[in-house]
Structures are given as C-alpha cells and as structure tokens.
N, C-alpha and C. Protein backbone atom coordinates (compact mmCIF):
# COMPACT_ATOMS: atom_id res chain seq x y z
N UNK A 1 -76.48 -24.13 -56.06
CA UNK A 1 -75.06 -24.40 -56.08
C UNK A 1 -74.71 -25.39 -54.99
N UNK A 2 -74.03 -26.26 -55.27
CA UNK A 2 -73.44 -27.46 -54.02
C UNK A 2 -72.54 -26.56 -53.11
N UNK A 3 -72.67 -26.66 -51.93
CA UNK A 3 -71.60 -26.52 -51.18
C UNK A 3 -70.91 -27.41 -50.27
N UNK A 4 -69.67 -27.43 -50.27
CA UNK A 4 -68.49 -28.01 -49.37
C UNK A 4 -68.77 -27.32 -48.18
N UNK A 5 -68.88 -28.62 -47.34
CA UNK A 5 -69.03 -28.56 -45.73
C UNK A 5 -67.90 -29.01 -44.84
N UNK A 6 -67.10 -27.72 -44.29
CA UNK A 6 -65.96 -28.86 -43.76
C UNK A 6 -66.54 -28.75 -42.31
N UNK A 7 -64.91 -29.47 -41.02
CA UNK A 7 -65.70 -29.63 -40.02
C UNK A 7 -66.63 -28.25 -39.02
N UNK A 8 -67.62 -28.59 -38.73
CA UNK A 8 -67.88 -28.10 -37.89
C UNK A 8 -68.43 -28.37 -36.15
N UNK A 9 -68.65 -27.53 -35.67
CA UNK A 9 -69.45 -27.51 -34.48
C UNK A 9 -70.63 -26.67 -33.59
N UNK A 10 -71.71 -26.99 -33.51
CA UNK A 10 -72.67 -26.45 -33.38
C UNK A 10 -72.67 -26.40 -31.84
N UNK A 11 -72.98 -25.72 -30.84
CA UNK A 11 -73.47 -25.84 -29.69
C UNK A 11 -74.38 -26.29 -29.13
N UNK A 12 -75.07 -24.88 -29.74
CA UNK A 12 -76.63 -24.51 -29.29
C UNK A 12 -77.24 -23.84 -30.33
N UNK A 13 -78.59 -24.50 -30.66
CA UNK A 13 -79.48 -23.52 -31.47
C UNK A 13 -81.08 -23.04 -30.39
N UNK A 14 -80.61 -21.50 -30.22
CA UNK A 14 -82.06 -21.61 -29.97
C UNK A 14 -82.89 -20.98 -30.60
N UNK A 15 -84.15 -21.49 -31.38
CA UNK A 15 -85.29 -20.90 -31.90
C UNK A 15 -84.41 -20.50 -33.47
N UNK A 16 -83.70 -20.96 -33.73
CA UNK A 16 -83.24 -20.24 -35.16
C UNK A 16 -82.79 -21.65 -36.05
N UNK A 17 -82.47 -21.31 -37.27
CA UNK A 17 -82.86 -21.94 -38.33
C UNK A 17 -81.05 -22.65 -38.90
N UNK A 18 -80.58 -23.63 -38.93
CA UNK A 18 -79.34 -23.97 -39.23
C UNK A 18 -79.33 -24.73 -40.61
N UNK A 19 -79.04 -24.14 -41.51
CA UNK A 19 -78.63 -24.43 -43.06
C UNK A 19 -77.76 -25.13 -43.43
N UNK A 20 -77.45 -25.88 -44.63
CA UNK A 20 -76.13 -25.97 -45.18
C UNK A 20 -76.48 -26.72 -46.44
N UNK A 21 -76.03 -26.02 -47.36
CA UNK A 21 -76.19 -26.22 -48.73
C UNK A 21 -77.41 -25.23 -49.19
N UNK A 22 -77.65 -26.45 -50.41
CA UNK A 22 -78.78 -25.20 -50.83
C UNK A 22 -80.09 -25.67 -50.23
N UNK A 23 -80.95 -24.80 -50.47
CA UNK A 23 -82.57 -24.83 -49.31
C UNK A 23 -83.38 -24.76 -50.37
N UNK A 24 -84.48 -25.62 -50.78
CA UNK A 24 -85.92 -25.14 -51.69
C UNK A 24 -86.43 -24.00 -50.61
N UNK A 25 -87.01 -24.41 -50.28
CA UNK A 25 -87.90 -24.00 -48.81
C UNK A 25 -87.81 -23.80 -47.77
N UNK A 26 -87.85 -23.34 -46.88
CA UNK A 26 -87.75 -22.94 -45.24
C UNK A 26 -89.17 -22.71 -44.55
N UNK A 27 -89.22 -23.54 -43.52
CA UNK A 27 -90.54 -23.45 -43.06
C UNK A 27 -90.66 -23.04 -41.49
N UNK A 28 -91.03 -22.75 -40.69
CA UNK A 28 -91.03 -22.58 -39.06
C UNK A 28 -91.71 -24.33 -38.94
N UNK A 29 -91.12 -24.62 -37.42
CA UNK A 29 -91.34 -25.52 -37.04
C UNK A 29 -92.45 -25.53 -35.76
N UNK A 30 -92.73 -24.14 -35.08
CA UNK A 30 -93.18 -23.93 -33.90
C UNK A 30 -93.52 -22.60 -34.41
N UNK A 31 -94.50 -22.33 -34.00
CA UNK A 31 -95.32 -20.75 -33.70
C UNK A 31 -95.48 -20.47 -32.39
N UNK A 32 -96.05 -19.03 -32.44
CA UNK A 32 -96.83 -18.54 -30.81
C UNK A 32 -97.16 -17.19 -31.04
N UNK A 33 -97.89 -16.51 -29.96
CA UNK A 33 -97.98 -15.36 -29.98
C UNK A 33 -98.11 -14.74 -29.09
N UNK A 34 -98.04 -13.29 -28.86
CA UNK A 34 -97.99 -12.83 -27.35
C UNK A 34 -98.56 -11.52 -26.94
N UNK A 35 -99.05 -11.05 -26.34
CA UNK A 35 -99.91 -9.96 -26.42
C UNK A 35 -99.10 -9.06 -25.09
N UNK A 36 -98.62 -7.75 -25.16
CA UNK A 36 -97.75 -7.11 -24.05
C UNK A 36 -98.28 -5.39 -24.45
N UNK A 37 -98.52 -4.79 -23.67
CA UNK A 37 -99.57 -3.71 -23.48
C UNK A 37 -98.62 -2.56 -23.62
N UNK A 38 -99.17 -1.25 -23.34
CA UNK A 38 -98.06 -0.19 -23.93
C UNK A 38 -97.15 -0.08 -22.35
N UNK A 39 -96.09 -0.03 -23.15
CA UNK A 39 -94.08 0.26 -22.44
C UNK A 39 -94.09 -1.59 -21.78
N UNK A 40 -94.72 -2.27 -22.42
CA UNK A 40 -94.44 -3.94 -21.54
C UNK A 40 -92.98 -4.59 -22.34
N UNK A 41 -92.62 -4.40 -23.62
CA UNK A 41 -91.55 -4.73 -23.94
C UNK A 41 -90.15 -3.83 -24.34
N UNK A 42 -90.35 -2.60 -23.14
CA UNK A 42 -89.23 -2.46 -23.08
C UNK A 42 -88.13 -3.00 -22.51
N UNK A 43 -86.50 -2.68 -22.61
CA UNK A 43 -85.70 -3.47 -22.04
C UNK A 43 -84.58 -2.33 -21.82
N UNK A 44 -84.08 -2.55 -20.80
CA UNK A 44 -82.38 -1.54 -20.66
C UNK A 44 -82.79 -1.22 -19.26
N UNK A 45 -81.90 -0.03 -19.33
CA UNK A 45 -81.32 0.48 -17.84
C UNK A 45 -82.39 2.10 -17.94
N UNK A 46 -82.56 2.29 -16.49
CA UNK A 46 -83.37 3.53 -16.14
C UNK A 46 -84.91 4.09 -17.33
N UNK A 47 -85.71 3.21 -17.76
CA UNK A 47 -86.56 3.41 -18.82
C UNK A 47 -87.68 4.02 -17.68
N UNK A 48 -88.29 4.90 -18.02
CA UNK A 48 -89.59 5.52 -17.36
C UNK A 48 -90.71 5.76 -18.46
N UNK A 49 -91.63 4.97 -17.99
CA UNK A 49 -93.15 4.71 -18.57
C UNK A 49 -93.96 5.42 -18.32
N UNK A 50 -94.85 6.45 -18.39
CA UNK A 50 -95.80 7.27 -18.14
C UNK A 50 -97.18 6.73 -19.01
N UNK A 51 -98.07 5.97 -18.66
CA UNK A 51 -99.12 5.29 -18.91
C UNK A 51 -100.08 5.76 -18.30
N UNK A 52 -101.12 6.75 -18.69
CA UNK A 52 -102.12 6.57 -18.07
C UNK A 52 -103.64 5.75 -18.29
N UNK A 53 -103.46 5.60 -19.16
CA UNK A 53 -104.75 4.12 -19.53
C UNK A 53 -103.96 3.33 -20.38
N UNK A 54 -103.94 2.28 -20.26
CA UNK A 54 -103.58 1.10 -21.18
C UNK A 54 -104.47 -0.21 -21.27
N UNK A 55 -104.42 -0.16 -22.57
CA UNK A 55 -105.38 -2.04 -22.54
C UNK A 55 -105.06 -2.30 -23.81
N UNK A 56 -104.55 -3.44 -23.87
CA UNK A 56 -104.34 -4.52 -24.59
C UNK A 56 -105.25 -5.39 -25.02
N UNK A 57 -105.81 -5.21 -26.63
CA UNK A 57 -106.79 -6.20 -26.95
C UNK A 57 -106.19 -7.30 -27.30
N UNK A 58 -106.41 -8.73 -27.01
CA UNK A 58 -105.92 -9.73 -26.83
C UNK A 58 -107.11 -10.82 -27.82
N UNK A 59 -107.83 -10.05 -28.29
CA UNK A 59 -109.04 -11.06 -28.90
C UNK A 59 -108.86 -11.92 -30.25
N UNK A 60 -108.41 -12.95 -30.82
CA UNK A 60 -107.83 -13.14 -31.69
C UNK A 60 -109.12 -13.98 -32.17
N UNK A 61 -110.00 -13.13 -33.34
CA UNK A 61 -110.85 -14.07 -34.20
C UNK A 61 -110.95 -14.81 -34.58
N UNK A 62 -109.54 -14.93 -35.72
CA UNK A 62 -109.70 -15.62 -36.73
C UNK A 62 -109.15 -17.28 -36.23
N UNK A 63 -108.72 -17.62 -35.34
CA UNK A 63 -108.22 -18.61 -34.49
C UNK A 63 -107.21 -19.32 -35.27
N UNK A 64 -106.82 -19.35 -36.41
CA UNK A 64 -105.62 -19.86 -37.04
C UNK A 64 -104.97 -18.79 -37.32
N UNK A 65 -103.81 -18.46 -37.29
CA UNK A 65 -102.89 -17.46 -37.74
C UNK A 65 -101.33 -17.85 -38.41
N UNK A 66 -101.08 -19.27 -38.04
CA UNK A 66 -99.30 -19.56 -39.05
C UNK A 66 -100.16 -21.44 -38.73
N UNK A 67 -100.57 -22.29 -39.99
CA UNK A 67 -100.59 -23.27 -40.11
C UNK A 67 -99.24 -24.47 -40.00
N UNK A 68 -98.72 -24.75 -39.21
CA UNK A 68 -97.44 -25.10 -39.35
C UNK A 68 -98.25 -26.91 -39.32
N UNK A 69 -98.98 -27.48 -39.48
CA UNK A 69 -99.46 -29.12 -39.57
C UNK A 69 -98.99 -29.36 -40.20
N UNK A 70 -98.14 -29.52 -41.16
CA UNK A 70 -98.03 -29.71 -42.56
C UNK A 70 -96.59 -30.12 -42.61
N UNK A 71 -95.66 -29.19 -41.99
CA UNK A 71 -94.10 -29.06 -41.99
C UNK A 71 -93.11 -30.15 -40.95
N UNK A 72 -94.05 -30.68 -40.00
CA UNK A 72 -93.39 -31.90 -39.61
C UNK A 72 -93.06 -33.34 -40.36
C-alpha cells in the first residue's frame, strides 16, 4: 500500500530501523555479540547475586554467525 508522508522530524536513531512506506525486506546493517556470565546483565536498584562458580563459555566455532556482506 503507498503511504502519505507528511512533515516530519527525526532526531536520533540509535541502532534501530526507520521506515516509511512499504518495505520488501529489512536487513541489519551491523552485527555483534557479547558474552556476560551468570547475574552480569542485570540492571536496577539493590539486586544481590549469590554466585558461587561461574564461567562463561565464550568459544564460538562456527566463526560466521549473521552474514551481513551483502546488505551494504
């Protein structure tokens, strides 16, 4: 379906995806990845972690995981 665009104003985009009209496809432009061990991504006020062994396997085999070459 066409859509009518009236004015707008954008600020700031961060890391997210800005549309208008219709889309075939949507692709990521940037990947990453991140490896954070047990209670590492919590967030707020007064959180208590009780960990007594932790380890984080970080070993990533297959060495490709989101092909993004293609989408620039």
């Amino acid at each position: 379906m066409p859509a009518i665009i009236g004015p707008i104003c954008i600020n700031s985009v961060g890391g997210g995806v800005v549309n208008f009209g219709d889309s075939f496809y949507l692709s990521p432009k940037s990947s990453s990845k991140s490896s954070s061990g047990s209670g590492g991504g919590n967030t707020g006020d007064f959180i208590i972690v009780n960990n007594i062994v932790s380890a984080t396997n970080s070993i990533d085999p297959d060495l490709n995981d989101q092909n993004i070459v293609g989408n620039n």
